[in-house]
Protein backbone atom coordinates (compact mmCIF):
# COMPACT_ATOMS: atom_id res chain seq x y z
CA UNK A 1 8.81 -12.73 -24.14
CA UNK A 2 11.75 -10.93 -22.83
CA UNK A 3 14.92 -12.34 -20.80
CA UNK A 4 16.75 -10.25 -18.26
CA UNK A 5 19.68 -11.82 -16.71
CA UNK A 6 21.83 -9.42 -14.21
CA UNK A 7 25.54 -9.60 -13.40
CA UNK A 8 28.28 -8.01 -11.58
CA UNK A 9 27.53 -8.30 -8.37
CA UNK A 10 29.40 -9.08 -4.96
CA UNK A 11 31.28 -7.91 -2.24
CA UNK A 12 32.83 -4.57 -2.03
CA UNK A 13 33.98 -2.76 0.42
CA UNK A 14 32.20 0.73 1.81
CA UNK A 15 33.57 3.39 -0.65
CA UNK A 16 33.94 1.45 -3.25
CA UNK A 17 32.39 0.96 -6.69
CA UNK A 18 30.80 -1.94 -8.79
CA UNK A 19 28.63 -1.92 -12.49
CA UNK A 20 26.06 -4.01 -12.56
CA UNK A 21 24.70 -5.55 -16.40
CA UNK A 22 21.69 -6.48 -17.35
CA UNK A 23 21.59 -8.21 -20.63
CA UNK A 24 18.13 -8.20 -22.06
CA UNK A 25 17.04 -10.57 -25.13
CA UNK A 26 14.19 -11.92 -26.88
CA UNK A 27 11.36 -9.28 -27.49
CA UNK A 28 12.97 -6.10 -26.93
CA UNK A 29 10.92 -4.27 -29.28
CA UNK A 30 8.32 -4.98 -26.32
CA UNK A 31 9.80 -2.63 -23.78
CA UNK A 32 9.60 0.90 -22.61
CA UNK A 33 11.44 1.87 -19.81
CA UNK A 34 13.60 0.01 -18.11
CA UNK A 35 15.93 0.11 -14.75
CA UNK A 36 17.17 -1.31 -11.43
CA UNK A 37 15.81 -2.03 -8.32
CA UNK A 38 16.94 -3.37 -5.46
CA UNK A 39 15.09 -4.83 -1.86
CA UNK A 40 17.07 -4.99 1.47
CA UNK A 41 16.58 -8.03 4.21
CA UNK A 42 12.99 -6.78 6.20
CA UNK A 43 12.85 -3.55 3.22
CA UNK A 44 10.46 -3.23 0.29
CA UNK A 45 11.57 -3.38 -3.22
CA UNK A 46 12.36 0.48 -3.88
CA UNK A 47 13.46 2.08 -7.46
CA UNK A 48 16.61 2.95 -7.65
CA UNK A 49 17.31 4.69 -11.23
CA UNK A 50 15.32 3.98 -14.60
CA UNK A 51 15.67 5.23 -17.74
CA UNK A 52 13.32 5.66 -20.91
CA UNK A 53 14.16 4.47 -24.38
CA UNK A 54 14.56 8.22 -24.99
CA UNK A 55 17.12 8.92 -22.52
CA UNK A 56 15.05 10.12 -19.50
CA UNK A 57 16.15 9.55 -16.55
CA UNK A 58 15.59 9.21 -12.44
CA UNK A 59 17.38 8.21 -9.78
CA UNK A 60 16.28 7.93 -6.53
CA UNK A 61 17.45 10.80 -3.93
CA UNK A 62 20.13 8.92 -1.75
CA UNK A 63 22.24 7.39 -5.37
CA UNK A 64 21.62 10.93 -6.55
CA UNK A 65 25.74 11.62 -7.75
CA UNK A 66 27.15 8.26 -7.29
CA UNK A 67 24.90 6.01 -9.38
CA UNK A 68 24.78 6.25 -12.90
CA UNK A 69 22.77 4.28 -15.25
CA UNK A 70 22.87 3.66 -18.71
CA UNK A 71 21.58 1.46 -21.73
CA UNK A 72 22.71 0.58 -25.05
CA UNK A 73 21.33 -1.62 -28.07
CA UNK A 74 23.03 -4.16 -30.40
CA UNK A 75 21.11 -5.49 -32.67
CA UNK A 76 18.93 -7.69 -30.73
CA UNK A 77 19.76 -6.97 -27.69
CA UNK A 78 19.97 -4.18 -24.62
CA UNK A 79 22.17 -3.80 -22.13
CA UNK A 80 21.16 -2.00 -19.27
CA UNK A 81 24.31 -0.60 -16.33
CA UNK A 82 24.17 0.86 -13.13
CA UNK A 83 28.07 2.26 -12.77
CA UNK A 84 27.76 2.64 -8.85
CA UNK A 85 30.76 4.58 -6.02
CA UNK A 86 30.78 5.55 -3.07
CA UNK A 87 29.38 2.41 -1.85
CA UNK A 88 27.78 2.13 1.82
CA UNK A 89 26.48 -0.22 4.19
CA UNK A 90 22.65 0.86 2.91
CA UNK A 91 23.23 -0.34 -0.52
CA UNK A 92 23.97 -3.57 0.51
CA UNK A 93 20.83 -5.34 -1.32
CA UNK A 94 19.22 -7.82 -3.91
CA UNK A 95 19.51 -5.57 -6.90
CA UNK A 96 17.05 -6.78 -9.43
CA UNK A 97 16.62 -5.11 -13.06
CA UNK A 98 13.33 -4.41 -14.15
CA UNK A 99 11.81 -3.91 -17.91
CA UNK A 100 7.95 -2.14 -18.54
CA UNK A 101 5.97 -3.03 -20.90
CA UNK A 102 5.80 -0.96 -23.98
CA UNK A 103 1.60 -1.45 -24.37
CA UNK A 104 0.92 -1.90 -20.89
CA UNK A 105 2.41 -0.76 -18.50
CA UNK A 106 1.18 -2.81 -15.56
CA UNK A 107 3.19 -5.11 -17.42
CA UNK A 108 6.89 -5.71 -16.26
CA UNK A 109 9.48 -7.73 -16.30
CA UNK A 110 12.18 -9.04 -14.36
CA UNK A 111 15.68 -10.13 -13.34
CA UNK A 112 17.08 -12.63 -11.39
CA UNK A 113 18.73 -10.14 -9.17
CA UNK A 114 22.36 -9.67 -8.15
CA UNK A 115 23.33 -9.47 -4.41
CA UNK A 116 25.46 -6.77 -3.47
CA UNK A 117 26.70 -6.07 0.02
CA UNK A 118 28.95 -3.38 0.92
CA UNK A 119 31.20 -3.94 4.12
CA UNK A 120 33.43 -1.87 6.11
């Protein structure tokens, strides 16, 4: 089984920046890609950046230049980061990170989530 447990969320104001974490334990051997999503009050839950255990990456049009994600691996864990600027009033969300499964892919796993909401 696999654990994902976000932080660094909160309140920041519209221009500003935040990183979220995501530390990820247990069976990391398990996963494939993983990344962050993130569902606004009356929205969907919409991708916003993933990344492969090979370094691929995509980010979703509209965090194209101000979001940047990243992962790293100790041992036996992963940490997974969305560095975020330029902060506006439409990425004020639940921002939830998300693991696939390495087999199968229907498979995922997920987070918590960390609230963010950007004010002006």
């Amino acid at each position: 089984q696999v654990q994902l447990v976000e932080s660094g969320g909160g309140n920041v104001q519209a221009g500003g920046s935040l990183r979220l974490t995501c530390t990820t334990t247990g069976s990391i051997y398990s996963i494939n890609r993983m990344g962050w999503y993130r569902q606004a009050p009356g929205k969907e839950r919409e991708l916003v950046a993933r990344i492969s255990s090979s370094g691929d990456i995509f980010y979703r049009a509209s965090v194209k230049g101000r979001f940047n994600i990243s992962l790293s691996r100790d041992n036996a864990k992963k940490t997974l980061y969305l560095q975020m600027s330029s902060l506006n009033s439409e990425n004020t969300a639940l921002y939830y990170c998300w693991a696939e499964h390495l087999v199968d892919s229907r498979r995922a796993y997920w987070g918590q989530g960390t609230q963010i909401t950007v004010y002006s």
